[in-house]
C-alpha atoms as a PDB file:
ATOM      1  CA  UNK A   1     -23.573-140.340 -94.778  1.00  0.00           C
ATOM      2  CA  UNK A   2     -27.317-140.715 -95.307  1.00  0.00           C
ATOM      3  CA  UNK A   3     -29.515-144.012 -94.561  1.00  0.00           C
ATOM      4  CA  UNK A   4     -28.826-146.212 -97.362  1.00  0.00           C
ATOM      5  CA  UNK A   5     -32.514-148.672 -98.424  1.00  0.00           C
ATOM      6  CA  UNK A   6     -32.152-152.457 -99.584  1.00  0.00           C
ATOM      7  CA  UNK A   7     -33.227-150.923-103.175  1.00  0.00           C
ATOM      8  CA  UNK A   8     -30.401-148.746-102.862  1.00  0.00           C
ATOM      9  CA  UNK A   9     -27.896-151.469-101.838  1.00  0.00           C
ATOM     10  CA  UNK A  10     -29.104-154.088-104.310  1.00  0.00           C
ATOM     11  CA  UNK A  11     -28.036-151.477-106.574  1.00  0.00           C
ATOM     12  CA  UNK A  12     -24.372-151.600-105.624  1.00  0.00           C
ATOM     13  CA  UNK A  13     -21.863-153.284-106.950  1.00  0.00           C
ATOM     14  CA  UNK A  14     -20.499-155.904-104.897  1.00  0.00           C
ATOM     15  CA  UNK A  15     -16.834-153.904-104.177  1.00  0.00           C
ATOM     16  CA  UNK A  16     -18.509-150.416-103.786  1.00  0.00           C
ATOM     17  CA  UNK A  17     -20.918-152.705-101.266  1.00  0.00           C
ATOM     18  CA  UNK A  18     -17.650-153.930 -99.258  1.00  0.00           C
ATOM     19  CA  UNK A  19     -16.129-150.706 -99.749  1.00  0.00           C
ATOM     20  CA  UNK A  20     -19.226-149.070 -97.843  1.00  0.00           C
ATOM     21  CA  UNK A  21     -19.008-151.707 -95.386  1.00  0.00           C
ATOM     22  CA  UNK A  22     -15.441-150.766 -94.325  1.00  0.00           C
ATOM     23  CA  UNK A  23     -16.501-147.180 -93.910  1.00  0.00           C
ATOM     24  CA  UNK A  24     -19.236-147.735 -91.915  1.00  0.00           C
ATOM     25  CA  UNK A  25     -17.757-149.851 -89.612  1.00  0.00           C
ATOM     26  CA  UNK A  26     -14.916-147.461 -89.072  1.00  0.00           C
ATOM     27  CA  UNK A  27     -17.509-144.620 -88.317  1.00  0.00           C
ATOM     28  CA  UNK A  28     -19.108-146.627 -86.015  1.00  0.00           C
ATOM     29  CA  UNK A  29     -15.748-147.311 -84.108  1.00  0.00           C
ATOM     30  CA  UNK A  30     -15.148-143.488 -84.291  1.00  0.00           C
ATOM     31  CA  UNK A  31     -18.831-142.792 -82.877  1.00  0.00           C
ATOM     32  CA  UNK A  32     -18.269-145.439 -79.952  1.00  0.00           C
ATOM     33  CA  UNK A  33     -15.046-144.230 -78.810  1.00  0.00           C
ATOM     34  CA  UNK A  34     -17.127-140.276 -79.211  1.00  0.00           C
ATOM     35  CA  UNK A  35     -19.827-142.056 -76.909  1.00  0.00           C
ATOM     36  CA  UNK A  36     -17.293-143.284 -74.728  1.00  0.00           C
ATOM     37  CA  UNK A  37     -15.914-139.829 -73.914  1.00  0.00           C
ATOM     38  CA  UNK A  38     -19.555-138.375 -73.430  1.00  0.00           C
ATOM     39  CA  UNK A  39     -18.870-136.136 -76.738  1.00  0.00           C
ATOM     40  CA  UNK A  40     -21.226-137.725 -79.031  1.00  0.00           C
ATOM     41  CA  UNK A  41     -24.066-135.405 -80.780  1.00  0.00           C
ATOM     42  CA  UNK A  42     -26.542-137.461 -82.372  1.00  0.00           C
ATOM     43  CA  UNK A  43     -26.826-140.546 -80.676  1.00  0.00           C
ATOM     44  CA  UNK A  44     -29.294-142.228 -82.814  1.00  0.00           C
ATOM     45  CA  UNK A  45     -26.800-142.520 -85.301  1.00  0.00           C
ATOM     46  CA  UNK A  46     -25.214-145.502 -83.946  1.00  0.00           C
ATOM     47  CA  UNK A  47     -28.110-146.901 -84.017  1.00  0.00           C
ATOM     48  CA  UNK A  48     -28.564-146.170 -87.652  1.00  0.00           C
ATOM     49  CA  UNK A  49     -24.914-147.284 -88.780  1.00  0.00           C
ATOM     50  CA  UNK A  50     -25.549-150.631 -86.915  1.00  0.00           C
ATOM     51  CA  UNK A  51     -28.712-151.337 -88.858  1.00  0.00           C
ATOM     52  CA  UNK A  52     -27.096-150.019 -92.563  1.00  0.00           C
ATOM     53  CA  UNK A  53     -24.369-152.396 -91.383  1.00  0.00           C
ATOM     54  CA  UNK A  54     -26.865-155.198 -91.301  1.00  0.00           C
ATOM     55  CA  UNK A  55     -28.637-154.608 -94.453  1.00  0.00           C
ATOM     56  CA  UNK A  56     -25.476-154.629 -96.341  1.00  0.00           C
ATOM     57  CA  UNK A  57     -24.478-157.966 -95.323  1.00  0.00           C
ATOM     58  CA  UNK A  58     -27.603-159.348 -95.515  1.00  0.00           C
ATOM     59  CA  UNK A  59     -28.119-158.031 -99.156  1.00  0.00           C
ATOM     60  CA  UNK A  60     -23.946-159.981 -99.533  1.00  0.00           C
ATOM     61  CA  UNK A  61     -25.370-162.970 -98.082  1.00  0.00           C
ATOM     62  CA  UNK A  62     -28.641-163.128-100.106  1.00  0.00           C
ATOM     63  CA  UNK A  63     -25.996-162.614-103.060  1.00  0.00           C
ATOM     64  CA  UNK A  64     -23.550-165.692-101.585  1.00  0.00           C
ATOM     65  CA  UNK A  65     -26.234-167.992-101.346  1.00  0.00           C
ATOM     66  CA  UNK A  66     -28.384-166.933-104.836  1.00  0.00           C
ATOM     67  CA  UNK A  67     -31.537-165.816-103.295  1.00  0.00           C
ATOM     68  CA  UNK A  68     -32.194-162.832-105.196  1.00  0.00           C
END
């Protein structure tokens, strides 16, 4: 799953932006439990799930509160 941009998640709508949300944090799980065992490839991509993570639910809260 590639990098998704604030453009790109402003986009969404807001269930295909909560549906993302629940895959991503279930790959993440997966990738801990992977880094856990020592069998994880790319490590940087926890790093980049974490931050896609972020974005999203900043871009939900922005949406909560009417910022944008």
């Amino acid at each position: 799953m590639p990098i998704l941009r604030m453009s790109e998640i402003r986009k969404m709508s807001r269930e295909e932006k909560v549906r993302r949300l629940n895959e991503l944090r279930t790959e993440l799980i997966r990738l801990r439990v992977m880094a856990k065992r020592g069998m994880l490839d790319d490590p940087g991509r926890l790093r980049e799930i974490r931050r896609t993570i972020a974005r999203i639910l900043t871009v939900l809260r922005e949406e909560e509160l009417k910022i944008r």
